[in-house]
C-alpha atoms as a PDB file:
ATOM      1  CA  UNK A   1      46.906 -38.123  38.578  1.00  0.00           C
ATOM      2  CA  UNK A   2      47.016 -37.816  42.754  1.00  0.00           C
ATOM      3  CA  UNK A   3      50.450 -36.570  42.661  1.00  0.00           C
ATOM      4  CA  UNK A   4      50.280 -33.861  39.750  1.00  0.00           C
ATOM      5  CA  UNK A   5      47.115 -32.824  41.226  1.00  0.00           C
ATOM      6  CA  UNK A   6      48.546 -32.364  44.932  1.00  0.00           C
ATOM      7  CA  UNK A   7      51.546 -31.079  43.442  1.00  0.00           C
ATOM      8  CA  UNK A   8      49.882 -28.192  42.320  1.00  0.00           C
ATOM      9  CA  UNK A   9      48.259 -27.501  46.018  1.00  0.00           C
ATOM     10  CA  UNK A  10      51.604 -27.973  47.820  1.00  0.00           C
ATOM     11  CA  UNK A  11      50.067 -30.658  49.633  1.00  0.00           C
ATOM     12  CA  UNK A  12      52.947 -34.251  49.588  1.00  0.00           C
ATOM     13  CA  UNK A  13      50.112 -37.105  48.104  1.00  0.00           C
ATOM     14  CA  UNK A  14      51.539 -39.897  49.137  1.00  0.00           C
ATOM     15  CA  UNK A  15      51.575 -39.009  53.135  1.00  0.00           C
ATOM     16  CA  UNK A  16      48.287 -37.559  52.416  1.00  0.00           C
ATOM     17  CA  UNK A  17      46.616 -40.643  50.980  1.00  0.00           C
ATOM     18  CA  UNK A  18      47.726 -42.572  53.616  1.00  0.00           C
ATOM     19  CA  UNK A  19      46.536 -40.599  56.541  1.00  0.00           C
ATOM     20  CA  UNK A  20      43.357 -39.618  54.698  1.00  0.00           C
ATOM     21  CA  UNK A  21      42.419 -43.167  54.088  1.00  0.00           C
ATOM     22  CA  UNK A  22      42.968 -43.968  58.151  1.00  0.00           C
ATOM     23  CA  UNK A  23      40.752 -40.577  58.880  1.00  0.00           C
ATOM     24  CA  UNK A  24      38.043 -42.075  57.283  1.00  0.00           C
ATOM     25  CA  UNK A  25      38.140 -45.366  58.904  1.00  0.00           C
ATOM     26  CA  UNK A  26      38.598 -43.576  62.113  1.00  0.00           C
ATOM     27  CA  UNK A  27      35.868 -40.597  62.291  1.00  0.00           C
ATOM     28  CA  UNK A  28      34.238 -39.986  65.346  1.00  0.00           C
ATOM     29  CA  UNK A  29      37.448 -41.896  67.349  1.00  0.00           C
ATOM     30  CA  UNK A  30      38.804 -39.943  69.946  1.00  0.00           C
ATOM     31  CA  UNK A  31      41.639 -43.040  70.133  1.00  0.00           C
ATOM     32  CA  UNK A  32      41.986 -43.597  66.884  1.00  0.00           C
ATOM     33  CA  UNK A  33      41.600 -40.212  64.907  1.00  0.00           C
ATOM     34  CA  UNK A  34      44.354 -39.175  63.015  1.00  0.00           C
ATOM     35  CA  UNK A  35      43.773 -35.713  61.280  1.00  0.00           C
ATOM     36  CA  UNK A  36      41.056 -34.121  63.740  1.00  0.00           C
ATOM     37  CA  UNK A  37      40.751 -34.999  67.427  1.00  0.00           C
ATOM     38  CA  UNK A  38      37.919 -32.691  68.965  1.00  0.00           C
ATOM     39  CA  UNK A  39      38.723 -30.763  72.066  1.00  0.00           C
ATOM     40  CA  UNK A  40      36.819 -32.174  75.082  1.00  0.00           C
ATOM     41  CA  UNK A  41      33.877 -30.255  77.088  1.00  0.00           C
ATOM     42  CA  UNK A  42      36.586 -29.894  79.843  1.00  0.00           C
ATOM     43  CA  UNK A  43      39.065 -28.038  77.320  1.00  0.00           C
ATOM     44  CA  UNK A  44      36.231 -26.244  76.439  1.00  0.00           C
ATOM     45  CA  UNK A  45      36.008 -24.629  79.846  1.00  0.00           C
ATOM     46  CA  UNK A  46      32.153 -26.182  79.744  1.00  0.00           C
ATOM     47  CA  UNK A  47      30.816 -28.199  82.822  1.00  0.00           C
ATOM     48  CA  UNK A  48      29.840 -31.718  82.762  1.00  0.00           C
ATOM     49  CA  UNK A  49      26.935 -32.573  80.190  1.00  0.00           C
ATOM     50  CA  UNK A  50      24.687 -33.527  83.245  1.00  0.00           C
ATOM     51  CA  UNK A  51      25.785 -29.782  84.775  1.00  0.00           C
ATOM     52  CA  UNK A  52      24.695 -27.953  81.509  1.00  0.00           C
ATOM     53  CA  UNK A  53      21.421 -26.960  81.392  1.00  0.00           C
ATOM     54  CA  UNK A  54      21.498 -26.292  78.060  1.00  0.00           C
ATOM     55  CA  UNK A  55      23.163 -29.430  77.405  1.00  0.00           C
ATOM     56  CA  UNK A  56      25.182 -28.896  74.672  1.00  0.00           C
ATOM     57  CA  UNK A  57      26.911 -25.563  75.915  1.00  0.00           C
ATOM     58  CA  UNK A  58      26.406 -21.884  75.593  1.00  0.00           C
ATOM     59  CA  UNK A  59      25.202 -20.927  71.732  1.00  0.00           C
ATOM     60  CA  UNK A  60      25.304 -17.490  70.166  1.00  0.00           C
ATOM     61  CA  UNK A  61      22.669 -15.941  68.189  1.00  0.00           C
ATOM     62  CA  UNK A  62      25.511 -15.151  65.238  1.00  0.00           C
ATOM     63  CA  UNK A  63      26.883 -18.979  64.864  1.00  0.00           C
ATOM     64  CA  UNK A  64      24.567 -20.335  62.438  1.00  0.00           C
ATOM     65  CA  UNK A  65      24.539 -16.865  60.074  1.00  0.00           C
ATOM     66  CA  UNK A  66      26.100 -17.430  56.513  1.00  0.00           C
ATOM     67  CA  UNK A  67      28.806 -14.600  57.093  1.00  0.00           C
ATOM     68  CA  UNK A  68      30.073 -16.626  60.462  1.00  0.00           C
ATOM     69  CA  UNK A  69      29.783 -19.602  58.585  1.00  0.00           C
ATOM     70  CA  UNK A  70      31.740 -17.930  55.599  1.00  0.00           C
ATOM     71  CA  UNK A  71      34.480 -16.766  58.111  1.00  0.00           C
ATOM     72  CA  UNK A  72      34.691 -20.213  59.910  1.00  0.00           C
ATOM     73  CA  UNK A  73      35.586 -21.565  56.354  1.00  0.00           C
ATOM     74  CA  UNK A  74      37.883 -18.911  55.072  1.00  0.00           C
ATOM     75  CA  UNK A  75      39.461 -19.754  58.481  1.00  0.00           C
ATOM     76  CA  UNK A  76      39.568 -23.189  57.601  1.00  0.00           C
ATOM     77  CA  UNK A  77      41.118 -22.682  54.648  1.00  0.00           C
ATOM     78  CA  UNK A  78      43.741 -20.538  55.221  1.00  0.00           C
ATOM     79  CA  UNK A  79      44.720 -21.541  58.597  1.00  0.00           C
ATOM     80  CA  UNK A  80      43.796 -24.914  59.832  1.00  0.00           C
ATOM     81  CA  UNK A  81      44.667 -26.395  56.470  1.00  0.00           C
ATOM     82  CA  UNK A  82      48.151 -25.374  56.038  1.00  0.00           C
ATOM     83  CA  UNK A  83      48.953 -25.488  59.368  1.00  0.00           C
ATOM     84  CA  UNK A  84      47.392 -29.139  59.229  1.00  0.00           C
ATOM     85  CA  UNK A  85      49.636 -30.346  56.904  1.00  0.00           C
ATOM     86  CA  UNK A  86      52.647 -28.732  58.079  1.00  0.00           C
ATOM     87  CA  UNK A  87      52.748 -29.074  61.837  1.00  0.00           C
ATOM     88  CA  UNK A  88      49.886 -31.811  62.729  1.00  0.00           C
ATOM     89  CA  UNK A  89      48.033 -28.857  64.791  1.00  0.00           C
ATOM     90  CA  UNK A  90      45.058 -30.399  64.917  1.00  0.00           C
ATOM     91  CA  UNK A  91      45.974 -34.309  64.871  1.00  0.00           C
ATOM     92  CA  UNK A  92      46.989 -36.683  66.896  1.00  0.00           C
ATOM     93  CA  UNK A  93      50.314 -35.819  68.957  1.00  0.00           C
ATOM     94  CA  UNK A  94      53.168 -37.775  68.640  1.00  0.00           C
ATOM     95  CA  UNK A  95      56.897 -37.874  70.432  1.00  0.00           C
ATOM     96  CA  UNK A  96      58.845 -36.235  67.754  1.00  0.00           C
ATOM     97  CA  UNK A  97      59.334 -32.625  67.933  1.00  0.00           C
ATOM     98  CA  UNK A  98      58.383 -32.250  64.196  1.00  0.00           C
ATOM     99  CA  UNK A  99      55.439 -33.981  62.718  1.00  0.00           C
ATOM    100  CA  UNK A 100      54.467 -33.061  59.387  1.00  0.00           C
ATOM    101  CA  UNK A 101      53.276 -34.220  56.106  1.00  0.00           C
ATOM    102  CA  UNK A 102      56.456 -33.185  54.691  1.00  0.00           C
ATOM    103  CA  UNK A 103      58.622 -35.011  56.867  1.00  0.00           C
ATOM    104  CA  UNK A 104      59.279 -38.375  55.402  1.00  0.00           C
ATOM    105  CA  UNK A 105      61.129 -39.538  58.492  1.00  0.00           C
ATOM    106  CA  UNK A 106      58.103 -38.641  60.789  1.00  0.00           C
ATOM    107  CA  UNK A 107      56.259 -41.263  62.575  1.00  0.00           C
ATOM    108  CA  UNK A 108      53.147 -39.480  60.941  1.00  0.00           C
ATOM    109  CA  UNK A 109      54.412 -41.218  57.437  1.00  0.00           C
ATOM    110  CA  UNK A 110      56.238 -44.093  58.816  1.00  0.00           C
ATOM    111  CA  UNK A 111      53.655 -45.399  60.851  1.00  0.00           C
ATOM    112  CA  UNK A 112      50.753 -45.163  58.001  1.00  0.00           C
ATOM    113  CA  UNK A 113      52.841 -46.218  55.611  1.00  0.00           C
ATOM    114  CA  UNK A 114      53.388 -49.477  57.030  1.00  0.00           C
ATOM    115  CA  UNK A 115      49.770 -50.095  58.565  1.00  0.00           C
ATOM    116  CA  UNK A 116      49.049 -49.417  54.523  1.00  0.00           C
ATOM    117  CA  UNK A 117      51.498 -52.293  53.894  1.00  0.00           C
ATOM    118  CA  UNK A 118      50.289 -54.698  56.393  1.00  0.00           C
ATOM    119  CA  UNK A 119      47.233 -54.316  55.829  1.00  0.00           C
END
C-alpha cells in the first residue's frame, strides 16, 4: 500500500521509509538529524543567546497571522518538499555531489538501508 500510495506523489517509498523512520528517532539532533537540521543563531546573523535581549531573536508583528502562516506552508509545500526529496536541501550533507531520494546509489539510501538491516 506504501509504494502505490507514494507512487502517486512522486515521492521513491522505500528511501523514504527508511530515512523517515531515522528522522523520528533523531528529532531535535543537530548530530544525528537526517531530513531537517536547523540553521544555528550564528547562521541566523543573531548574537549569542546571553547577547539577545529578547532572547529568542527579533519577532515581527505579522509571523504568527494565519495568512503568514498560510504562505509559510504553501512554501513548504511547494518548495522545501520537492526540493527535499530531490536534492537533500535541507538534510544532512554528505560527500557525494548528488544526494537524493531518487538516487539509489547515494549514501542517503545506502547508508539507511543498511542501519535498517543491522538493526
Amino acid at each position: 500500500m506504501g509504494l502505490i500510495m507514494h507512487s502517486f506523489l512522486l515521492v521513491p517509498y522505500h528511501s523514504w521509509r527508511i530515512t523517515h523512520a531515522h528522522h523520528h528517532q533523531n528529532t531535535g539532533s543537530l548530530e544525528n538529524e537526517v531530513a531537517y537540521i536547523p540553521w544555528t543563531r550564528k547562521q541566523y546573523g543573531l548574537p549569542s543567546k546571553n547577547e539577545d535581549p529578547e532572547g529568542d531573536g527579533p519577532h515581527s508583528i505579522f509571523e504568527e497571522s494565519p495568512i503568514v502562516t498560510m504562505l509559510d506552508i504553501v512554501k513548504v509545500v511547494l518548495l522545501g518538499w520537492p526540493s527535499y526529496v530531490l536534492v537533500n536541501y535541507t538534510g544532512k550533507t554528505y560527500p557525494e555531489k548528488w544526494t537524493s531520494h531518487f538516487n539509489p546509489f547515494s549514501l542517503l539510501c545506502i547508508i539507511f538501508v543498511l542501519f535498517s538491516f543491522f538493526h
